[in-house]
PDB file of N, CA and C in Angstrom:
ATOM      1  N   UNK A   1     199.168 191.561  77.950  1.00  0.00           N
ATOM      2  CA  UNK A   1     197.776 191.423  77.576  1.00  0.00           C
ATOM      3  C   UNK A   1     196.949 191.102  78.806  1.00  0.00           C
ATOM      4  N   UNK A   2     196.013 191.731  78.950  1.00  0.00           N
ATOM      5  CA  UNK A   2     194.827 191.502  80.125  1.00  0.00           C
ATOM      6  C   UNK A   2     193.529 191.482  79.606  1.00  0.00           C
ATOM      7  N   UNK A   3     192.708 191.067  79.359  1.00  0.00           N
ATOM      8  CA  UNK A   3     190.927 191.150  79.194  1.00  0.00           C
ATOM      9  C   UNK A   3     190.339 191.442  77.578  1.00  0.00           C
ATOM     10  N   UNK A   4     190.882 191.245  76.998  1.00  0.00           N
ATOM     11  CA  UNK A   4     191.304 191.703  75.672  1.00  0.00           C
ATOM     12  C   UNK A   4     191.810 192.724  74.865  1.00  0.00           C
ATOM     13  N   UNK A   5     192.345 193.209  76.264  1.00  0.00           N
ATOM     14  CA  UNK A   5     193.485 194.510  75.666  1.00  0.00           C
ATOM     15  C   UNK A   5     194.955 194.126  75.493  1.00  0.00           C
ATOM     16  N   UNK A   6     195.630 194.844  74.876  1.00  0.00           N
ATOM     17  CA  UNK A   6     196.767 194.549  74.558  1.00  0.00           C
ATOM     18  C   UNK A   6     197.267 196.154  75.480  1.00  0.00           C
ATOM     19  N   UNK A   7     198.478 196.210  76.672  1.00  0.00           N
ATOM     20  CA  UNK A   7     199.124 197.289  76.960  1.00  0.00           C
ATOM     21  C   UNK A   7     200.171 197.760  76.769  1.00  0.00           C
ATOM     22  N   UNK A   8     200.431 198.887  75.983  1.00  0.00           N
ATOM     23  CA  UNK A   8     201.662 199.226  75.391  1.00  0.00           C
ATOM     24  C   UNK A   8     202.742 200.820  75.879  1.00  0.00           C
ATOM     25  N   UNK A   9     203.804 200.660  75.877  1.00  0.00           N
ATOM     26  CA  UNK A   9     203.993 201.660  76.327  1.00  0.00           C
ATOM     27  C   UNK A   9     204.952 202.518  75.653  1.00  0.00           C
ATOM     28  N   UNK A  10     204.263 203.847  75.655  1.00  0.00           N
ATOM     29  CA  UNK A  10     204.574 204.971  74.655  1.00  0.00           C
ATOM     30  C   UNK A  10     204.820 206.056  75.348  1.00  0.00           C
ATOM     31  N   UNK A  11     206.128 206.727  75.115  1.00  0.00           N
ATOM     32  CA  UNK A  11     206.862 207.397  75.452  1.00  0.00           C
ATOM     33  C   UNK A  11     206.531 207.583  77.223  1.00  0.00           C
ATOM     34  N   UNK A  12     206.776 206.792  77.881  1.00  0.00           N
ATOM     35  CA  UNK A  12     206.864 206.584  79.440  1.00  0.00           C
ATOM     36  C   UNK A  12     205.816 206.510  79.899  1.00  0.00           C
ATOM     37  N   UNK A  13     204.519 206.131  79.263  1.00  0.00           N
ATOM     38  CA  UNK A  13     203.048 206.111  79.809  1.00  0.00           C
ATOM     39  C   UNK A  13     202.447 204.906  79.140  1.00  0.00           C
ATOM     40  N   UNK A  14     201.505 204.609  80.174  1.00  0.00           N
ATOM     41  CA  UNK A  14     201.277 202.892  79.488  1.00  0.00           C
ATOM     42  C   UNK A  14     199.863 203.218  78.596  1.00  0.00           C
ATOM     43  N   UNK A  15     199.637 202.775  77.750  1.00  0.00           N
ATOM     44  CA  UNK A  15     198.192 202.733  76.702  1.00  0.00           C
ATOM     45  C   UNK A  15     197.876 201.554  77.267  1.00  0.00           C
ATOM     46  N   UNK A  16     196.650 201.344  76.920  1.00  0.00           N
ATOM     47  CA  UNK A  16     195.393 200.405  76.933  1.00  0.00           C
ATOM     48  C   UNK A  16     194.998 200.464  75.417  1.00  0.00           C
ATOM     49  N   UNK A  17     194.738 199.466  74.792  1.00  0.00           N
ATOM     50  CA  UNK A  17     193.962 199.316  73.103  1.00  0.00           C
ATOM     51  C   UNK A  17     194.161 197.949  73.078  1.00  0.00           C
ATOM     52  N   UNK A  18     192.454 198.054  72.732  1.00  0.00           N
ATOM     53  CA  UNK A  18     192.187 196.892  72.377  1.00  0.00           C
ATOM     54  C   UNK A  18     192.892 195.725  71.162  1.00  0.00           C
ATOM     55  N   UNK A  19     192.594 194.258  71.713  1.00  0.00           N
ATOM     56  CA  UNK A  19     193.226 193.713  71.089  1.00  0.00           C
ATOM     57  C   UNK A  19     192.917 193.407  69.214  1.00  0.00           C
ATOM     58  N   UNK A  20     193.791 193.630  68.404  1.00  0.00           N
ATOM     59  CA  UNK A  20     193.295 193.499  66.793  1.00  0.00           C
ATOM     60  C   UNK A  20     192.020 192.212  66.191  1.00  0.00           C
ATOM     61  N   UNK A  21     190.694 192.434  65.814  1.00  0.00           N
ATOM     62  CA  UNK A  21     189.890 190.983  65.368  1.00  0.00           C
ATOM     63  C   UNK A  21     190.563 190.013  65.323  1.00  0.00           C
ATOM     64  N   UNK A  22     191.638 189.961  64.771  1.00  0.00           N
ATOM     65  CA  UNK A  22     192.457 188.568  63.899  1.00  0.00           C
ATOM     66  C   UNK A  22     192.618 188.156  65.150  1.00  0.00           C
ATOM     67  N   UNK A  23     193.423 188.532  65.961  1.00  0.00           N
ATOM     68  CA  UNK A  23     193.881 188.021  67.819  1.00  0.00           C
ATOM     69  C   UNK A  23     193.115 187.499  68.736  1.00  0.00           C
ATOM     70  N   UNK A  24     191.816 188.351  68.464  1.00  0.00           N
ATOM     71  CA  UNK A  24     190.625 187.423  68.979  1.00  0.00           C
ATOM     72  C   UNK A  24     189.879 186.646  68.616  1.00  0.00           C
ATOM     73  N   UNK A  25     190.518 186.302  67.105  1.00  0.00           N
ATOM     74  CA  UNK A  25     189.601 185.481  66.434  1.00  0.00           C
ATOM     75  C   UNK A  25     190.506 184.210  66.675  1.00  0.00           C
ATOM     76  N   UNK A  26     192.039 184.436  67.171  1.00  0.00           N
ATOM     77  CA  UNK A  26     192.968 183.148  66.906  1.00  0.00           C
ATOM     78  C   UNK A  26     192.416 182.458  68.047  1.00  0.00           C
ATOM     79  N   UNK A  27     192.346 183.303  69.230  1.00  0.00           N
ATOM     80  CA  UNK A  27     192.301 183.136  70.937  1.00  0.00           C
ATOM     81  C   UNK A  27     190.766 182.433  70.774  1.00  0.00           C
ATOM     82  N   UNK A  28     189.857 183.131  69.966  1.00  0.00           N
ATOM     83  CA  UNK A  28     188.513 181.731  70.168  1.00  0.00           C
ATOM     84  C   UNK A  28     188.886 180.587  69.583  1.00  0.00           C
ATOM     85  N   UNK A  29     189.403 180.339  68.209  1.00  0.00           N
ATOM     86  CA  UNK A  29     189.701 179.122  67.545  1.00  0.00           C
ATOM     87  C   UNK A  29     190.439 178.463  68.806  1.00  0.00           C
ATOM     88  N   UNK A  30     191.598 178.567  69.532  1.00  0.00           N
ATOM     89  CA  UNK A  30     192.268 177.757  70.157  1.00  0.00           C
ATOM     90  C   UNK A  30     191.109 177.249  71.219  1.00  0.00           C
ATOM     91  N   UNK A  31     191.105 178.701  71.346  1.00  0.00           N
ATOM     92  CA  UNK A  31     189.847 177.703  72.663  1.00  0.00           C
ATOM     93  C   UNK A  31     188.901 177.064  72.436  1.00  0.00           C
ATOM     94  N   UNK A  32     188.206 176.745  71.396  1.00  0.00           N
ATOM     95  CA  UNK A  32     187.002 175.615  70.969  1.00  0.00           C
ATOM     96  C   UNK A  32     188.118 174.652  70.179  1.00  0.00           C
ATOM     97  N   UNK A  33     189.218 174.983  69.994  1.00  0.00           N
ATOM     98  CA  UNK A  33     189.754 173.814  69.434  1.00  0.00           C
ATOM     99  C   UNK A  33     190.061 173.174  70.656  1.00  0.00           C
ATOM    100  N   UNK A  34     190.712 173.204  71.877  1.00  0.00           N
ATOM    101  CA  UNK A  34     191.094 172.860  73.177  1.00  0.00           C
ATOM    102  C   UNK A  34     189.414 171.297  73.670  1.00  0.00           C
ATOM    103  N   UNK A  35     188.829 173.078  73.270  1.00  0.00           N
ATOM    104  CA  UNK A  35     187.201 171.990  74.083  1.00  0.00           C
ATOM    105  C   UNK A  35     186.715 170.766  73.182  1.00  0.00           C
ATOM    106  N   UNK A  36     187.056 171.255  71.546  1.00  0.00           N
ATOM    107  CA  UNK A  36     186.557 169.771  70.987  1.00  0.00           C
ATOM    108  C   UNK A  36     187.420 168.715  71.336  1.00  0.00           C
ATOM    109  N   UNK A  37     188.611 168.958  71.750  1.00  0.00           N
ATOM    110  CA  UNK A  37     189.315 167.823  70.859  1.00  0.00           C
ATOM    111  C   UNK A  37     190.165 167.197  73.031  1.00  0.00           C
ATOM    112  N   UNK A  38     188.774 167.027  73.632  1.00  0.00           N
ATOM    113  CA  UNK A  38     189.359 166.910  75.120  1.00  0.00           C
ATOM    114  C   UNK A  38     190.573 165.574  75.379  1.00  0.00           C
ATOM    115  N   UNK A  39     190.477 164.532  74.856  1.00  0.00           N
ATOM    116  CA  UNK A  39     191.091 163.014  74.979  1.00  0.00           C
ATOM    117  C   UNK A  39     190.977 162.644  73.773  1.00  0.00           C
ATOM    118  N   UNK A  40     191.627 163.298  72.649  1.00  0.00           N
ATOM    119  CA  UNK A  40     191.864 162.539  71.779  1.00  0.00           C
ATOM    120  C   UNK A  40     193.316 161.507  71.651  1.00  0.00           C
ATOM    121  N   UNK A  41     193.646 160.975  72.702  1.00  0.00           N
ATOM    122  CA  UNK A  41     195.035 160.209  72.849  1.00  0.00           C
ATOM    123  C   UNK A  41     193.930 159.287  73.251  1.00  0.00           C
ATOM    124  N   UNK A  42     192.825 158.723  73.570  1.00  0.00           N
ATOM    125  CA  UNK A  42     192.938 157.383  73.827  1.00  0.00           C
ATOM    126  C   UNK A  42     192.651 156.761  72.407  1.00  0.00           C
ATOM    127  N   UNK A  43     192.923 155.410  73.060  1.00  0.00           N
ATOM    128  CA  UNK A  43     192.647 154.195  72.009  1.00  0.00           C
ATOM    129  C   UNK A  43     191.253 153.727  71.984  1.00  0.00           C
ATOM    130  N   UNK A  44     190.487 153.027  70.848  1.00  0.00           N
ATOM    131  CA  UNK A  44     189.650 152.628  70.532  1.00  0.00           C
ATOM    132  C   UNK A  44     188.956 151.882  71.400  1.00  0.00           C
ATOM    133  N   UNK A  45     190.054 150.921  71.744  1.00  0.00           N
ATOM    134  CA  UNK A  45     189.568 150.033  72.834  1.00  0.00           C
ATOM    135  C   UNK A  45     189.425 150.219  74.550  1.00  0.00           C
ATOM    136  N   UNK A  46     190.516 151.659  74.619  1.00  0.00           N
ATOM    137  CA  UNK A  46     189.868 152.151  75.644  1.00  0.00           C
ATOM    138  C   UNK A  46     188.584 153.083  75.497  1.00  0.00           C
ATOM    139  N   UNK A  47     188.076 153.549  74.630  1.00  0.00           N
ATOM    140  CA  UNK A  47     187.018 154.490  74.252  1.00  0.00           C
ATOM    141  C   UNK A  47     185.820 153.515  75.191  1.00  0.00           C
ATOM    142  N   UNK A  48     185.773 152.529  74.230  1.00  0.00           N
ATOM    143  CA  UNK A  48     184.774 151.168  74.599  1.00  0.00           C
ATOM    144  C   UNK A  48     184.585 150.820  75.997  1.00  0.00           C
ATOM    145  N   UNK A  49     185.760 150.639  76.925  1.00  0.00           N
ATOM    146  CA  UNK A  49     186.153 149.807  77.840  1.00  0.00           C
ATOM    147  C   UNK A  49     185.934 151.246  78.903  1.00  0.00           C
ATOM    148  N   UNK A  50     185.756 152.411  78.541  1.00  0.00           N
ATOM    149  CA  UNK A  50     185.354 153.522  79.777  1.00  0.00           C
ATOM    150  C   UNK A  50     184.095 153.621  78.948  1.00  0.00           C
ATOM    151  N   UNK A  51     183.087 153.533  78.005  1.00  0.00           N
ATOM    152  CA  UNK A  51     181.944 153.510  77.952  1.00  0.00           C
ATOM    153  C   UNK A  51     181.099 152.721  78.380  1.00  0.00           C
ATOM    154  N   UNK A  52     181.257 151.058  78.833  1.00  0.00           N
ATOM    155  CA  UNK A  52     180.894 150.080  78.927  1.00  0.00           C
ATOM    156  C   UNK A  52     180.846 150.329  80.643  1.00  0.00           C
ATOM    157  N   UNK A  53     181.948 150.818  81.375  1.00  0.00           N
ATOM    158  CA  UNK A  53     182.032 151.533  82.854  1.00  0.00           C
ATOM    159  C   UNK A  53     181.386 152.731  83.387  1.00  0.00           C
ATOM    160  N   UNK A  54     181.135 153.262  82.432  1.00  0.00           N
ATOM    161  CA  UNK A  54     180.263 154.363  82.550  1.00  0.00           C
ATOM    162  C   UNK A  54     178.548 154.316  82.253  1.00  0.00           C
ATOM    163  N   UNK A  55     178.480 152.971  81.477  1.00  0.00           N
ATOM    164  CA  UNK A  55     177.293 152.547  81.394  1.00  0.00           C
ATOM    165  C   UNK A  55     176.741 152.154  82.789  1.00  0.00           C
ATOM    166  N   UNK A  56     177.448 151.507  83.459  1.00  0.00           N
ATOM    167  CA  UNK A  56     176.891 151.089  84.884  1.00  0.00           C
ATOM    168  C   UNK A  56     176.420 151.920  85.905  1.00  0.00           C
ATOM    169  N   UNK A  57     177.400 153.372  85.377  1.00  0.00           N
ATOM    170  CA  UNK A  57     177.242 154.619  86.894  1.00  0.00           C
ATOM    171  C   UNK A  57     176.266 154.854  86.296  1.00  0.00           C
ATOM    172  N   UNK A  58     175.672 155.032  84.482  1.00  0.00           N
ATOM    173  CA  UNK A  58     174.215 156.162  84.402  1.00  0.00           C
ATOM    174  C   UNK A  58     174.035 155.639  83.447  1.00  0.00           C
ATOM    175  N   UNK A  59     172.558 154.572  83.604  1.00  0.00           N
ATOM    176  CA  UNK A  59     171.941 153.974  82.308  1.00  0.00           C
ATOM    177  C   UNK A  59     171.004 155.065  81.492  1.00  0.00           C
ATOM    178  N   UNK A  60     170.702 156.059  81.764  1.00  0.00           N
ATOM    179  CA  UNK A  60     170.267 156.848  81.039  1.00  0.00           C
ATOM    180  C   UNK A  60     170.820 157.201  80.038  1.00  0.00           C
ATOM    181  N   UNK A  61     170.928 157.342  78.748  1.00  0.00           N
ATOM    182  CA  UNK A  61     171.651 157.598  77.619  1.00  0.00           C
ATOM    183  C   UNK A  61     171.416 159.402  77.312  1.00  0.00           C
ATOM    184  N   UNK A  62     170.799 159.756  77.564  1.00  0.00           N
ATOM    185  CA  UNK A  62     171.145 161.107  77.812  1.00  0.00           C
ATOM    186  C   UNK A  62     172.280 162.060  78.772  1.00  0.00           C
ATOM    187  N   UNK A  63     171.754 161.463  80.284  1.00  0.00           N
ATOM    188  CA  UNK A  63     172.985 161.920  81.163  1.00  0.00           C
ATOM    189  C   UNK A  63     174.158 161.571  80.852  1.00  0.00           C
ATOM    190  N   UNK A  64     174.569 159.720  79.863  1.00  0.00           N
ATOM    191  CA  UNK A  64     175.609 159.221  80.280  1.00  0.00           C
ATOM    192  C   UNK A  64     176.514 160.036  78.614  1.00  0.00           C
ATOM    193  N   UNK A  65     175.303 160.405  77.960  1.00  0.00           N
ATOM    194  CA  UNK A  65     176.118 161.043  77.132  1.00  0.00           C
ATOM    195  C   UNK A  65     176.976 162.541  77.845  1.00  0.00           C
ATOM    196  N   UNK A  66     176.182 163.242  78.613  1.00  0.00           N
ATOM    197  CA  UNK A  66     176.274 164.620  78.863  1.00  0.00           C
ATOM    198  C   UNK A  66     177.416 164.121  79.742  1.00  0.00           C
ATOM    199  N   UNK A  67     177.755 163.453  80.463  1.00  0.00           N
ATOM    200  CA  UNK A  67     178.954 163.456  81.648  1.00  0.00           C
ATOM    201  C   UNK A  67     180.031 162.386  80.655  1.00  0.00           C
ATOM    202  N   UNK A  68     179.526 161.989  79.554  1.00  0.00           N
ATOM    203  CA  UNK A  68     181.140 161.503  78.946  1.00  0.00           C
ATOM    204  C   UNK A  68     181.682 162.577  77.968  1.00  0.00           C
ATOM    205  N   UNK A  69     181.043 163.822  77.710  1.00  0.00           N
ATOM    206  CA  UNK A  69     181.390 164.986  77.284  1.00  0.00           C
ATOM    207  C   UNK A  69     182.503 165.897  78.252  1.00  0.00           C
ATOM    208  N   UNK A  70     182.824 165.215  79.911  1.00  0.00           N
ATOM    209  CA  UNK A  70     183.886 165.303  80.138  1.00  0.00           C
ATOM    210  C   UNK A  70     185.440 164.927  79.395  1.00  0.00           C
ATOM    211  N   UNK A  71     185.312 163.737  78.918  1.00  0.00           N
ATOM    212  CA  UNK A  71     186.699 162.832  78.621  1.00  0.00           C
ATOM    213  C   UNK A  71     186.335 162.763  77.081  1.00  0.00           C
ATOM    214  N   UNK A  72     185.128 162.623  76.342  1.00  0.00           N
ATOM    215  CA  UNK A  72     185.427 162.415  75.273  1.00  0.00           C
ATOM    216  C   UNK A  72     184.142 163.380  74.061  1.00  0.00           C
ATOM    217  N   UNK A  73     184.579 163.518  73.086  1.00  0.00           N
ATOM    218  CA  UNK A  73     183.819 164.402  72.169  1.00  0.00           C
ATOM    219  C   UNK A  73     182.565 163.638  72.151  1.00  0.00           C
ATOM    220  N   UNK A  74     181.552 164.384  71.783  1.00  0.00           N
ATOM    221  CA  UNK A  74     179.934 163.902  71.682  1.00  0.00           C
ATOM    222  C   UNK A  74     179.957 162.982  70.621  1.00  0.00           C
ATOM    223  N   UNK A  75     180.937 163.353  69.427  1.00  0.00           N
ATOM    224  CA  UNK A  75     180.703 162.402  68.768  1.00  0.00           C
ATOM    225  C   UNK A  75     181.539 161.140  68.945  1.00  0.00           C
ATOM    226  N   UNK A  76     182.184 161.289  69.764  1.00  0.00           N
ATOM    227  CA  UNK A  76     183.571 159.652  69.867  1.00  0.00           C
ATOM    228  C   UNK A  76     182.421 159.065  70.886  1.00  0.00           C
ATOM    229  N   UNK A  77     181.775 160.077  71.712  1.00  0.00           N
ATOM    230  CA  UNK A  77     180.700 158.888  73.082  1.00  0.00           C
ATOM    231  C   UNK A  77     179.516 158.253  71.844  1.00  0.00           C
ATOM    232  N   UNK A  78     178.995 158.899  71.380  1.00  0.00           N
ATOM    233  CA  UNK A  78     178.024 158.465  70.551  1.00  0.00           C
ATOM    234  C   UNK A  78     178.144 157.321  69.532  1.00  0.00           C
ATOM    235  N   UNK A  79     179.242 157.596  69.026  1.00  0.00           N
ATOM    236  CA  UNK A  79     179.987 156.656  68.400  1.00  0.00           C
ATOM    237  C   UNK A  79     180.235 155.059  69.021  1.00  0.00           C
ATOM    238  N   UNK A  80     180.766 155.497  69.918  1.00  0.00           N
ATOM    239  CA  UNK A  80     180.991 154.326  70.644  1.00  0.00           C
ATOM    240  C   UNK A  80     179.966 153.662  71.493  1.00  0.00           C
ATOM    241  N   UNK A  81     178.777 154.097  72.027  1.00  0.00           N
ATOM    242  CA  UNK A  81     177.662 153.821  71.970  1.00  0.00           C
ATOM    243  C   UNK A  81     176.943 152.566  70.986  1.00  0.00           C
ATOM    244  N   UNK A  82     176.699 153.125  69.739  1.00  0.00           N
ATOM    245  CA  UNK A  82     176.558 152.901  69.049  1.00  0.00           C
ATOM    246  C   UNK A  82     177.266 151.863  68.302  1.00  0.00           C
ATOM    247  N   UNK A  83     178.593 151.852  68.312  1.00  0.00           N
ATOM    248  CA  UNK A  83     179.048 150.519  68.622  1.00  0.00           C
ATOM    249  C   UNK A  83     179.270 149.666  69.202  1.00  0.00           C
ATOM    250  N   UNK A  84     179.002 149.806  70.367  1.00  0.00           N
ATOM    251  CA  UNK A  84     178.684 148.639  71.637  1.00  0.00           C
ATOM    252  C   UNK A  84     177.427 148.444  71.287  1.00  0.00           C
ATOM    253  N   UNK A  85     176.239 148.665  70.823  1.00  0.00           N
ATOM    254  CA  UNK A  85     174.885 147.882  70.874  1.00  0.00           C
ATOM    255  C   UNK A  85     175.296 147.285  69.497  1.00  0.00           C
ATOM    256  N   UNK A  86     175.956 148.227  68.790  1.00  0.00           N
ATOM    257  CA  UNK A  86     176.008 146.694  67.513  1.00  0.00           C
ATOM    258  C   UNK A  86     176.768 145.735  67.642  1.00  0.00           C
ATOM    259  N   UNK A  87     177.673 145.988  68.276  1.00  0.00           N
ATOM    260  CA  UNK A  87     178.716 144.262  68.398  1.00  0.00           C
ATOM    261  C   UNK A  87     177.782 143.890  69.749  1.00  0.00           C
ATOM    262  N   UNK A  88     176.665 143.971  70.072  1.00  0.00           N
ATOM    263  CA  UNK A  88     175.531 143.679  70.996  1.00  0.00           C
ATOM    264  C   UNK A  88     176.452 143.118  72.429  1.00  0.00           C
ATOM    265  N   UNK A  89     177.261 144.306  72.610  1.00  0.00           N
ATOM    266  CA  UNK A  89     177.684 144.582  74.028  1.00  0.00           C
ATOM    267  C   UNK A  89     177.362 144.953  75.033  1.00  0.00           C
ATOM    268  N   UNK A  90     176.193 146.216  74.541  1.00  0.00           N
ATOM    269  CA  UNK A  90     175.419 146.929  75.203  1.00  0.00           C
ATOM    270  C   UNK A  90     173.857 146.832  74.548  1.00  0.00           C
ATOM    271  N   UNK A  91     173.104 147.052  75.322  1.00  0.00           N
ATOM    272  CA  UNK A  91     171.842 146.864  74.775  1.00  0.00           C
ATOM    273  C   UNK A  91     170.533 148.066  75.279  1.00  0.00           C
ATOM    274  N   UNK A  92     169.136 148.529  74.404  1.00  0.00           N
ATOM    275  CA  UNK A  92     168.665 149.357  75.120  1.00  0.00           C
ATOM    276  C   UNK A  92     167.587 148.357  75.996  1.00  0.00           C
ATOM    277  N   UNK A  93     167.260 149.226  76.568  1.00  0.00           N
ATOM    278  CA  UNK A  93     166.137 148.690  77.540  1.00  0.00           C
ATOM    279  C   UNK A  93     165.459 150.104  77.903  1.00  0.00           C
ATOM    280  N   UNK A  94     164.489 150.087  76.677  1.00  0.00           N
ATOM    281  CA  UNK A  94     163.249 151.295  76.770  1.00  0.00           C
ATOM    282  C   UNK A  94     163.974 152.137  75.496  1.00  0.00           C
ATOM    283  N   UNK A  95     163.643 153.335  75.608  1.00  0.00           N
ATOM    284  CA  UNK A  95     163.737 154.559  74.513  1.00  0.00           C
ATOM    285  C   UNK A  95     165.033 155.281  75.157  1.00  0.00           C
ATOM    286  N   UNK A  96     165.260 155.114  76.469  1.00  0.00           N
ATOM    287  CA  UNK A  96     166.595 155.999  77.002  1.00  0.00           C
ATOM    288  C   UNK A  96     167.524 155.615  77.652  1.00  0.00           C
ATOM    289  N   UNK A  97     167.246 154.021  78.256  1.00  0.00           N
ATOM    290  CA  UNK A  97     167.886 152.990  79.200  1.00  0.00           C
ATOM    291  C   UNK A  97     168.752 152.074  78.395  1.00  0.00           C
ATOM    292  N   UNK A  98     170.102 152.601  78.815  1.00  0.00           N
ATOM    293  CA  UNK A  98     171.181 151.141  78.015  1.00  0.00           C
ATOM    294  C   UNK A  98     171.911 150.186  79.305  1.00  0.00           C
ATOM    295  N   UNK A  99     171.967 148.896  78.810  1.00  0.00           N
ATOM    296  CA  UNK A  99     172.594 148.089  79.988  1.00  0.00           C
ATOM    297  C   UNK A  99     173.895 147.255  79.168  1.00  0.00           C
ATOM    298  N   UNK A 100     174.639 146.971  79.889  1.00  0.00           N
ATOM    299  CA  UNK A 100     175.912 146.200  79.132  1.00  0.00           C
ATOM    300  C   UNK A 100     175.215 144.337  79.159  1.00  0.00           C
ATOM    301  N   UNK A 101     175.328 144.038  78.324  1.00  0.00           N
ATOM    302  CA  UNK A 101     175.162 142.693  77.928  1.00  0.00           C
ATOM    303  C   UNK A 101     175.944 141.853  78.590  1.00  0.00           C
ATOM    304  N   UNK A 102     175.689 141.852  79.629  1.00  0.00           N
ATOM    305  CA  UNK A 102     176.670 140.961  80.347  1.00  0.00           C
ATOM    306  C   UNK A 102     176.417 139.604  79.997  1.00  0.00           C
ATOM    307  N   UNK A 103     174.880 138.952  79.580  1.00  0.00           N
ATOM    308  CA  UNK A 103     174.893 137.624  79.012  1.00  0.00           C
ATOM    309  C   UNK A 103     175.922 137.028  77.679  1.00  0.00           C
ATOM    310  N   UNK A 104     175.735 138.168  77.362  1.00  0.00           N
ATOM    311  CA  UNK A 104     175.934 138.242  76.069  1.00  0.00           C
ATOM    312  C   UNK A 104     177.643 137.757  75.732  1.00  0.00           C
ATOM    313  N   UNK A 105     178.235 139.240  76.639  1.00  0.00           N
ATOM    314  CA  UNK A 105     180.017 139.529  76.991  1.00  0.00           C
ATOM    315  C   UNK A 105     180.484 140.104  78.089  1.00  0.00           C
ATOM    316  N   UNK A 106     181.571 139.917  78.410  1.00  0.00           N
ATOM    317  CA  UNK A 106     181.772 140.419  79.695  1.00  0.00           C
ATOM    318  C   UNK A 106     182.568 141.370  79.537  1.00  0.00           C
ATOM    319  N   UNK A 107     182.284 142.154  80.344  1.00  0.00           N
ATOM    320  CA  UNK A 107     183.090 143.317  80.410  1.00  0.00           C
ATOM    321  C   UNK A 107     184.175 143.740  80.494  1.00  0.00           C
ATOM    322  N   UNK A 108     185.099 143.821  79.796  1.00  0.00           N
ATOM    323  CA  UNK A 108     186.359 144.547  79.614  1.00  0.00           C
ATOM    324  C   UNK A 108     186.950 144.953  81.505  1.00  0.00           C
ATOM    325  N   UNK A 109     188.022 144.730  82.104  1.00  0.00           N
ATOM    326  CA  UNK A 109     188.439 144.990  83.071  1.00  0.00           C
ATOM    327  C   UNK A 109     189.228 146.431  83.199  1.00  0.00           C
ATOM    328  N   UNK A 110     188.958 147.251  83.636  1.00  0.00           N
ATOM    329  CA  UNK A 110     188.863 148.859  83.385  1.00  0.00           C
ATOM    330  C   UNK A 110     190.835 149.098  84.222  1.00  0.00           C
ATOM    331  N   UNK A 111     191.249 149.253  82.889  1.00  0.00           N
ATOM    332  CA  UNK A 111     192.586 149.388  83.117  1.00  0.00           C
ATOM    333  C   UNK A 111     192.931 151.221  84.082  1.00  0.00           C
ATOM    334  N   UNK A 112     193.856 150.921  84.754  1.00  0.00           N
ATOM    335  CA  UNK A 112     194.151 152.029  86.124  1.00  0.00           C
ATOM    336  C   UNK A 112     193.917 153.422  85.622  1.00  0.00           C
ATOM    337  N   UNK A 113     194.634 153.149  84.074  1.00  0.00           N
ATOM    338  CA  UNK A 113     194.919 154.665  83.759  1.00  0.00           C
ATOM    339  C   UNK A 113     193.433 155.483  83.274  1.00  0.00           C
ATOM    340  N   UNK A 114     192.497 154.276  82.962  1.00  0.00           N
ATOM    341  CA  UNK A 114     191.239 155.153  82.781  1.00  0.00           C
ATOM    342  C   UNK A 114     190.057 155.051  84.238  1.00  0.00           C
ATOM    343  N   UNK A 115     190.576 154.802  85.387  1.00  0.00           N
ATOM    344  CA  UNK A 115     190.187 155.073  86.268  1.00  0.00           C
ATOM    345  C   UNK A 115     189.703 156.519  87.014  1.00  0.00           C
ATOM    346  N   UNK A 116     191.161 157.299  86.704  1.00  0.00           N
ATOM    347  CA  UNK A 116     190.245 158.918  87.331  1.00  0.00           C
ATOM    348  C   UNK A 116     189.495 158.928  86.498  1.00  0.00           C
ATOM    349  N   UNK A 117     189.194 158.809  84.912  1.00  0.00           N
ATOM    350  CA  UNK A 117     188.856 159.559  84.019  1.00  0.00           C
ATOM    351  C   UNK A 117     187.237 159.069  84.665  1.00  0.00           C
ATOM    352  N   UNK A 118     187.151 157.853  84.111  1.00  0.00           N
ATOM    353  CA  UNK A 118     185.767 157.523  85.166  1.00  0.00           C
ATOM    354  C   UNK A 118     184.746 157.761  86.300  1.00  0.00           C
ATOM    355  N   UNK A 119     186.407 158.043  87.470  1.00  0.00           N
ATOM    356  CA  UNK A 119     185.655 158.784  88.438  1.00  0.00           C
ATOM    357  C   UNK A 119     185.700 159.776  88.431  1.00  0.00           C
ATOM    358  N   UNK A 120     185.991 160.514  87.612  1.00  0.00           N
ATOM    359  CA  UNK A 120     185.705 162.512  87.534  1.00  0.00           C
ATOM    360  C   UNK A 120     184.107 162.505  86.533  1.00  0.00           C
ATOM    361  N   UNK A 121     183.435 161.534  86.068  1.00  0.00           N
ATOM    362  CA  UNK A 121     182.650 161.617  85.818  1.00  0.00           C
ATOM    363  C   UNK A 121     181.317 161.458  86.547  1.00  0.00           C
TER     364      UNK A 121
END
């Protein structure tokens, strides 16, 4: 298979024909299944503990959503967002600015293994 052909070979000469709908319909499912589902092995509490770290590189809640769409689904960042200002971990400051509550709690100590993930963001 090359480019969405399938190459076959009939009586000592190679064909080109395209690949059947169903085949390209499996080959998109895998691949948006691949893209939704990027880090679904972490834990809860690491979800939190690289959102709360990632809050610091980009208080903007727009960007910091768009660059945690590296490591985690829009809805697990949002989510977790959203639960850091309610257990008032994180807090806004303006309509687009979030800061971690450091009065409040302190920040989770950002264990090794979610370190690249952080800095590839």
């Amino acid at each position: 298979m090359s480019g969405g052909t399938l190459l076959l070979k009939q009586e000592g000469t190679l064909l080109q024909k395209p690949l059947p709908l169903w085949h390209r319909m499996l080959e998109i499912f895998f691949t948006l299944f691949k893209v939704a589902m990027p880090m679904a092995d972490l834990s809860f509490n690491d979800k939190m503990t690289l959102v709360q770290h990632a809050i610091i590189k980009y208080e903007n809640e727009s960007v910091l959503l768009e660059k945690l769409k590296a490591v985690l689904t829009e809805k697990d960042a949002q989510r977790s967002i959203d639960t850091l200002i309610g257990t008032q971990k994180v807090r806004r400051i303006g309509p687009e600015i979030l800061q971690n509550n450091e009065s409040h709690t302190e920040i989770p100590e950002l264990p090794e293994s979610l370190r690249p993930m952080l800095d590839s963001l």
